[in-house]
PDB file of N, CA and C in Angstrom:
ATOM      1  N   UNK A   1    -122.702 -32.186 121.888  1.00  0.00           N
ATOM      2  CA  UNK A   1    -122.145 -32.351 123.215  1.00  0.00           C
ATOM      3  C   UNK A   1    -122.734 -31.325 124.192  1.00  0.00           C
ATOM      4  N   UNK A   2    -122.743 -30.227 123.808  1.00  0.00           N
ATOM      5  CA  UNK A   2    -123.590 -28.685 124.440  1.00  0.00           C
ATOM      6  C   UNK A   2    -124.713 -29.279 125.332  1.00  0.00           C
ATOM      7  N   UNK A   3    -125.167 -29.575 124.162  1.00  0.00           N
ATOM      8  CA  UNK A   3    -126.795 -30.168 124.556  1.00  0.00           C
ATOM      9  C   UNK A   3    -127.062 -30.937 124.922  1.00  0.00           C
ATOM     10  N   UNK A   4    -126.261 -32.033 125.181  1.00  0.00           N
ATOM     11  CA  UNK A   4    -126.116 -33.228 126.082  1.00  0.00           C
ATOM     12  C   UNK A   4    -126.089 -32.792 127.533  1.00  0.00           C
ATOM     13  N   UNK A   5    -125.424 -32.100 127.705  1.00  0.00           N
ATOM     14  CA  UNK A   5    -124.773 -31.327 128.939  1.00  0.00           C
ATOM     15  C   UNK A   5    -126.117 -30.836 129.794  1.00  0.00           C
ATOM     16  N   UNK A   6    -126.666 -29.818 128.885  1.00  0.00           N
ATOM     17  CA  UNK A   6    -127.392 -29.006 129.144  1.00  0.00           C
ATOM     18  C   UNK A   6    -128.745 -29.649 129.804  1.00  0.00           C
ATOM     19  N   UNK A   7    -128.731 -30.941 128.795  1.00  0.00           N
ATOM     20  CA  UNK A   7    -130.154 -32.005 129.057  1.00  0.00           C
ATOM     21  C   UNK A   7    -129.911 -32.376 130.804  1.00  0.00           C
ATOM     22  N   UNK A   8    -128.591 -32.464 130.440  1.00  0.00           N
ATOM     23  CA  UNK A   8    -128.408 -33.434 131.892  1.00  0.00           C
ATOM     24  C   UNK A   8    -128.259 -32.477 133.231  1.00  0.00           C
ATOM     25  N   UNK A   9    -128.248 -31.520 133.231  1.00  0.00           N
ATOM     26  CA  UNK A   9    -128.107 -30.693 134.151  1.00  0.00           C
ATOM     27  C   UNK A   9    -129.849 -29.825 134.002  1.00  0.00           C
ATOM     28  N   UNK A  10    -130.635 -30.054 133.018  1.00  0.00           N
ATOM     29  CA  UNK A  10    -132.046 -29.850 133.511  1.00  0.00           C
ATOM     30  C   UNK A  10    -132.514 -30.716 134.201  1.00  0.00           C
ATOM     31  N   UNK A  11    -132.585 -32.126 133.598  1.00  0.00           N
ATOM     32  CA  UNK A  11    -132.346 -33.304 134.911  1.00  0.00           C
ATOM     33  C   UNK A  11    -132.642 -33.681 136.281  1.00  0.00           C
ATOM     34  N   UNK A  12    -130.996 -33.078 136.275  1.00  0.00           N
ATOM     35  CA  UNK A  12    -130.495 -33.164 137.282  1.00  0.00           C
ATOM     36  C   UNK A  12    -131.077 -32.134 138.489  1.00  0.00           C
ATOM     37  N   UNK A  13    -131.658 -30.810 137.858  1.00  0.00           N
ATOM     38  CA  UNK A  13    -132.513 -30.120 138.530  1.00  0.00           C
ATOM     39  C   UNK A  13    -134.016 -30.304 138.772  1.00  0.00           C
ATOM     40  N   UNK A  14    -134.876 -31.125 137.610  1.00  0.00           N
ATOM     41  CA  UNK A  14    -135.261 -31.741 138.450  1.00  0.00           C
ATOM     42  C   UNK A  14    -135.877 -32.854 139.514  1.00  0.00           C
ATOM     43  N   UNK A  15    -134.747 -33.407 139.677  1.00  0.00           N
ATOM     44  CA  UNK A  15    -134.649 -34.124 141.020  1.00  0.00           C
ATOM     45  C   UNK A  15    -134.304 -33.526 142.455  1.00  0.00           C
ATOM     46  N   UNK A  16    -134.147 -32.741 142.005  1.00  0.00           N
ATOM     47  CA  UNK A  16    -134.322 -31.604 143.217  1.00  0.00           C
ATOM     48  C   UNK A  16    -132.973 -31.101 144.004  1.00  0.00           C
ATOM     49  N   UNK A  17    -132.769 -31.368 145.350  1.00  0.00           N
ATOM     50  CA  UNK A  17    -131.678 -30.771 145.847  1.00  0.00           C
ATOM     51  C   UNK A  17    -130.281 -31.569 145.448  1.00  0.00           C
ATOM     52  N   UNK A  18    -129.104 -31.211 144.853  1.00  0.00           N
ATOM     53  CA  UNK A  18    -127.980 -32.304 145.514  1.00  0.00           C
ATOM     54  C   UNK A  18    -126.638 -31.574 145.440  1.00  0.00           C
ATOM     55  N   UNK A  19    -126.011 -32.394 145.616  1.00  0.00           N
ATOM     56  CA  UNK A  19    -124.425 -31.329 146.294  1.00  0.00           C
ATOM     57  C   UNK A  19    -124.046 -31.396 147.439  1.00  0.00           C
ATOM     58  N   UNK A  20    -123.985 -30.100 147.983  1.00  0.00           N
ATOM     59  CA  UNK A  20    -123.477 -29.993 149.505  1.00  0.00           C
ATOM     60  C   UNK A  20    -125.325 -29.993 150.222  1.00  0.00           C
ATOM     61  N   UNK A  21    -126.480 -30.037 149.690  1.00  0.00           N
ATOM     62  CA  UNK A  21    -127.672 -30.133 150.001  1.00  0.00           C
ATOM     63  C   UNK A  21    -128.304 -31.502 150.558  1.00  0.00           C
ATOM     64  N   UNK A  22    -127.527 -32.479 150.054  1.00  0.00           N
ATOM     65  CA  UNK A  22    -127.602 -33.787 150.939  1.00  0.00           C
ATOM     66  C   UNK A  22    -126.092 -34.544 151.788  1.00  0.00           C
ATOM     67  N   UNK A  23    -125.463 -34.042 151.827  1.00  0.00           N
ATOM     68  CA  UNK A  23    -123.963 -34.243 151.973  1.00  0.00           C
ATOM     69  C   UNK A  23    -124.496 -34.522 153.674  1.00  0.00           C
ATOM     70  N   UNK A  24    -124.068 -35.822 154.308  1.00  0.00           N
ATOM     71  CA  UNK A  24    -124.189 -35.383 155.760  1.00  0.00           C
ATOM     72  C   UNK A  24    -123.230 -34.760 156.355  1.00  0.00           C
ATOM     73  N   UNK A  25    -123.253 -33.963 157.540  1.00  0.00           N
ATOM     74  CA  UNK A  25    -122.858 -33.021 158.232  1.00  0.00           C
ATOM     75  C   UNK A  25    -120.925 -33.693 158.396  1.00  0.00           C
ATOM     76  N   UNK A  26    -120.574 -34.909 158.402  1.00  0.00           N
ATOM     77  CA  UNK A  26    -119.386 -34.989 158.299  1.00  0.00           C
ATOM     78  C   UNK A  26    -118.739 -34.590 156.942  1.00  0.00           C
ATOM     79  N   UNK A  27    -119.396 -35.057 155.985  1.00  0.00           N
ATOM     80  CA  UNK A  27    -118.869 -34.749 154.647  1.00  0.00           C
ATOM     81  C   UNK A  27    -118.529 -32.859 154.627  1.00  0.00           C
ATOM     82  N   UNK A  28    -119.724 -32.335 154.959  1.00  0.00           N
ATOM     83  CA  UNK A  28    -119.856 -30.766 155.016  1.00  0.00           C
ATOM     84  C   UNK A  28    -118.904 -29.945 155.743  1.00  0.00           C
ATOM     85  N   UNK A  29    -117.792 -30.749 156.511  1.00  0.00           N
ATOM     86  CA  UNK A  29    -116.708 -30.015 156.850  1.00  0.00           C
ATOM     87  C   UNK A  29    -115.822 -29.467 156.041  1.00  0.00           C
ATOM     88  N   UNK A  30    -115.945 -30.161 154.503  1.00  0.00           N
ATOM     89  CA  UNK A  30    -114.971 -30.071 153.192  1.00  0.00           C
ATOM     90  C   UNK A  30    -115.301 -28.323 152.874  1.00  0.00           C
ATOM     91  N   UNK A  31    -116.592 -28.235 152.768  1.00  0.00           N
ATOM     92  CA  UNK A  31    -117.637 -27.185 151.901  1.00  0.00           C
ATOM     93  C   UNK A  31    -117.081 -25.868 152.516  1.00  0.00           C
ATOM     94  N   UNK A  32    -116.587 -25.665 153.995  1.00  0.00           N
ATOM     95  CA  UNK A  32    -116.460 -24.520 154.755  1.00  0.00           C
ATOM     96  C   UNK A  32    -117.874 -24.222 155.617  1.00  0.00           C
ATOM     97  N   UNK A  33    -118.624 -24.594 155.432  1.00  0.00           N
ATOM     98  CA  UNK A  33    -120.519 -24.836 156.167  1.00  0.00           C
ATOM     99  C   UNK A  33    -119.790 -24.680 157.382  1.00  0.00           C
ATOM    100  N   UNK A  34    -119.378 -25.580 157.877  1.00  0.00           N
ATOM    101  CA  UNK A  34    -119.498 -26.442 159.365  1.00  0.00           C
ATOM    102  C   UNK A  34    -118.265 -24.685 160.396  1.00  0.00           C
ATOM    103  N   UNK A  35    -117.942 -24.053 159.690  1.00  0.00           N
ATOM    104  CA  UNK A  35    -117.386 -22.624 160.298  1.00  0.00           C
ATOM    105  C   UNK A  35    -118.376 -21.551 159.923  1.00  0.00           C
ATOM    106  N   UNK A  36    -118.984 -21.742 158.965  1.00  0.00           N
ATOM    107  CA  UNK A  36    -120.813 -20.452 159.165  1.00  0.00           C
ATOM    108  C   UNK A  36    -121.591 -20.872 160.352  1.00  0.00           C
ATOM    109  N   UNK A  37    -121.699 -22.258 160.069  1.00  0.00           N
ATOM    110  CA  UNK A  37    -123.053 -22.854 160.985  1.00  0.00           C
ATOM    111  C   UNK A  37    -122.181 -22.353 162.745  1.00  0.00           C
ATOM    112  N   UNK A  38    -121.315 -22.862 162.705  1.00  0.00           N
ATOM    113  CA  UNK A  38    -120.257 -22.353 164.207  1.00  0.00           C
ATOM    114  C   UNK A  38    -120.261 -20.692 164.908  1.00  0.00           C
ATOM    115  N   UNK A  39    -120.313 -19.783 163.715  1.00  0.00           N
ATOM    116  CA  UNK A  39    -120.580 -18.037 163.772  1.00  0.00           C
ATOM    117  C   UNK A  39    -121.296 -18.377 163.881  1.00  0.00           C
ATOM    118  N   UNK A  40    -122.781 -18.922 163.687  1.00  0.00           N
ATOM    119  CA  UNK A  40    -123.858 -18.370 163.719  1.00  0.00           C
ATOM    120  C   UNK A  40    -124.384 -18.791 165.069  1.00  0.00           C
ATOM    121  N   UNK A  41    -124.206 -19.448 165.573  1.00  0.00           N
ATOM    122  CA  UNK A  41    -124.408 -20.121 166.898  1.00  0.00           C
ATOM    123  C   UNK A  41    -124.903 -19.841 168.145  1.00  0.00           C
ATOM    124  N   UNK A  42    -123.917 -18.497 168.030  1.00  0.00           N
ATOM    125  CA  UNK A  42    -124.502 -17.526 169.063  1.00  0.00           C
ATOM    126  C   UNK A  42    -125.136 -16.677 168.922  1.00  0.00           C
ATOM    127  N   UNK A  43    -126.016 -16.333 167.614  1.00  0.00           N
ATOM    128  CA  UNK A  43    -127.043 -15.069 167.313  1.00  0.00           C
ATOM    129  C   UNK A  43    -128.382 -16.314 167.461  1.00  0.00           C
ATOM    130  N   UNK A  44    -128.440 -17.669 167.453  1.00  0.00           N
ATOM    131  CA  UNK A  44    -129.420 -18.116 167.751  1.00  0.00           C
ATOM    132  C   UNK A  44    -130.077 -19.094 168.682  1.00  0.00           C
ATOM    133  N   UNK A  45    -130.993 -19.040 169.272  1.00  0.00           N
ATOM    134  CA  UNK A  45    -131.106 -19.976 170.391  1.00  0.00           C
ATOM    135  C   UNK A  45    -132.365 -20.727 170.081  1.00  0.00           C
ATOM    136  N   UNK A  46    -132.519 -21.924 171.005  1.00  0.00           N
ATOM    137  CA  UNK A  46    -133.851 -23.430 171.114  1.00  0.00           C
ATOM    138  C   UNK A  46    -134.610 -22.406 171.856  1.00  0.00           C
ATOM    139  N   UNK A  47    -135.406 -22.229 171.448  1.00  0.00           N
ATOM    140  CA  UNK A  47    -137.174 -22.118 171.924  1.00  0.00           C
ATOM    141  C   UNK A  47    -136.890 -22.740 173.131  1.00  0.00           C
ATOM    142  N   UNK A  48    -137.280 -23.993 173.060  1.00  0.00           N
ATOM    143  CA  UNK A  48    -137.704 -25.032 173.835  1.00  0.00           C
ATOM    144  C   UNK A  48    -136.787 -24.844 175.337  1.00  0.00           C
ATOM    145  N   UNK A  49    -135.368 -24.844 174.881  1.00  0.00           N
ATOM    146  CA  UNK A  49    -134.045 -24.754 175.808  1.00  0.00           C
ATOM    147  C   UNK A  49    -134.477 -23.436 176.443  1.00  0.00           C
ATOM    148  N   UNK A  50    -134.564 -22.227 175.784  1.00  0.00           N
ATOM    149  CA  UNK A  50    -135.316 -20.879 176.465  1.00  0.00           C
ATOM    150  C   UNK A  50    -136.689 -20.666 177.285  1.00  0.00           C
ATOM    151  N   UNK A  51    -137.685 -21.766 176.982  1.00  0.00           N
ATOM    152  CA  UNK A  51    -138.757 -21.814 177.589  1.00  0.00           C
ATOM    153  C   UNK A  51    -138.395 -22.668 178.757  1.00  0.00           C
ATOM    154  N   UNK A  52    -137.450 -23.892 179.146  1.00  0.00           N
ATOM    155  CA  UNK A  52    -137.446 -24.962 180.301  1.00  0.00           C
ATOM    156  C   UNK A  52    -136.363 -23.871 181.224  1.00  0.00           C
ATOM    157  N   UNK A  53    -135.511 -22.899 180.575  1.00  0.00           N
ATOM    158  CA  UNK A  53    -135.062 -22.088 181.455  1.00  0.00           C
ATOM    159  C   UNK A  53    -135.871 -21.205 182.368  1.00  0.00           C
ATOM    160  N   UNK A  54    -136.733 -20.580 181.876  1.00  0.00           N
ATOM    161  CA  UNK A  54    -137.241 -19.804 182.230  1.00  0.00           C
ATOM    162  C   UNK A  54    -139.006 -20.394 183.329  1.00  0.00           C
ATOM    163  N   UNK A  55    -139.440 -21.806 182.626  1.00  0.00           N
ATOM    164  CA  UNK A  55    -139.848 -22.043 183.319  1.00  0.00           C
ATOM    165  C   UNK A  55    -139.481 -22.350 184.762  1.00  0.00           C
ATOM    166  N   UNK A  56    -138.003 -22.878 184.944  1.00  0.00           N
ATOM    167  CA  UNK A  56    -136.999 -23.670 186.078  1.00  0.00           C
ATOM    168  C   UNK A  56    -136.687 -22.317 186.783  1.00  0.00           C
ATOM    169  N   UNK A  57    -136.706 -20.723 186.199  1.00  0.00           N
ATOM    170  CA  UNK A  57    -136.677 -19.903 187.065  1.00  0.00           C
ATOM    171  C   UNK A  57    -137.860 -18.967 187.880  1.00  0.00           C
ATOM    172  N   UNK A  58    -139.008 -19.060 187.253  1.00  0.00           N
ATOM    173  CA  UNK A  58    -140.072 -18.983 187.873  1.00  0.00           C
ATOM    174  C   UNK A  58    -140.915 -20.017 188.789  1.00  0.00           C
ATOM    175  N   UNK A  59    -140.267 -21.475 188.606  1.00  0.00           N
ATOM    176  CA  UNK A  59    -141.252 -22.285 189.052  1.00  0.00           C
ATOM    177  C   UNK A  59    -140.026 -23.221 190.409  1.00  0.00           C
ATOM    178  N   UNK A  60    -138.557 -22.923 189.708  1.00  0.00           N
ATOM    179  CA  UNK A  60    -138.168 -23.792 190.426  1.00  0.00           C
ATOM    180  C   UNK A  60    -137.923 -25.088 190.555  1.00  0.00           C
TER     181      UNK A  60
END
């Protein structure tokens, strides 16, 4: 039985990611994720959103 187990969980690794690793973002409210991803929010910002700002204040 051990080794049954064991087979199936080498497996299962590899096929690569699964768990909360494919879960879409509604499911991931269960996990506690969706209150890290929320803290983290404000230590990071869009490039892109930071560059059209800054272009819109030099250019207008």
């Amino acid at each position: 039985m051990r080794e049954d187990v064991a087979a199936k969980a080498i497996e299962m690794r590899r096929q690569g990611f699964f768990g909360a690793a494919i879960l879409p973002m509604a499911e991931l409210e269960y996990t506690g994720i969706t209150e890290k991803l929320a803290a983290l929010d404000g230590r990071f910002r869009l490039r892109h959103a930071v560059e059209a700002r800054e272009h819109e204040l030099v250019h207008g």
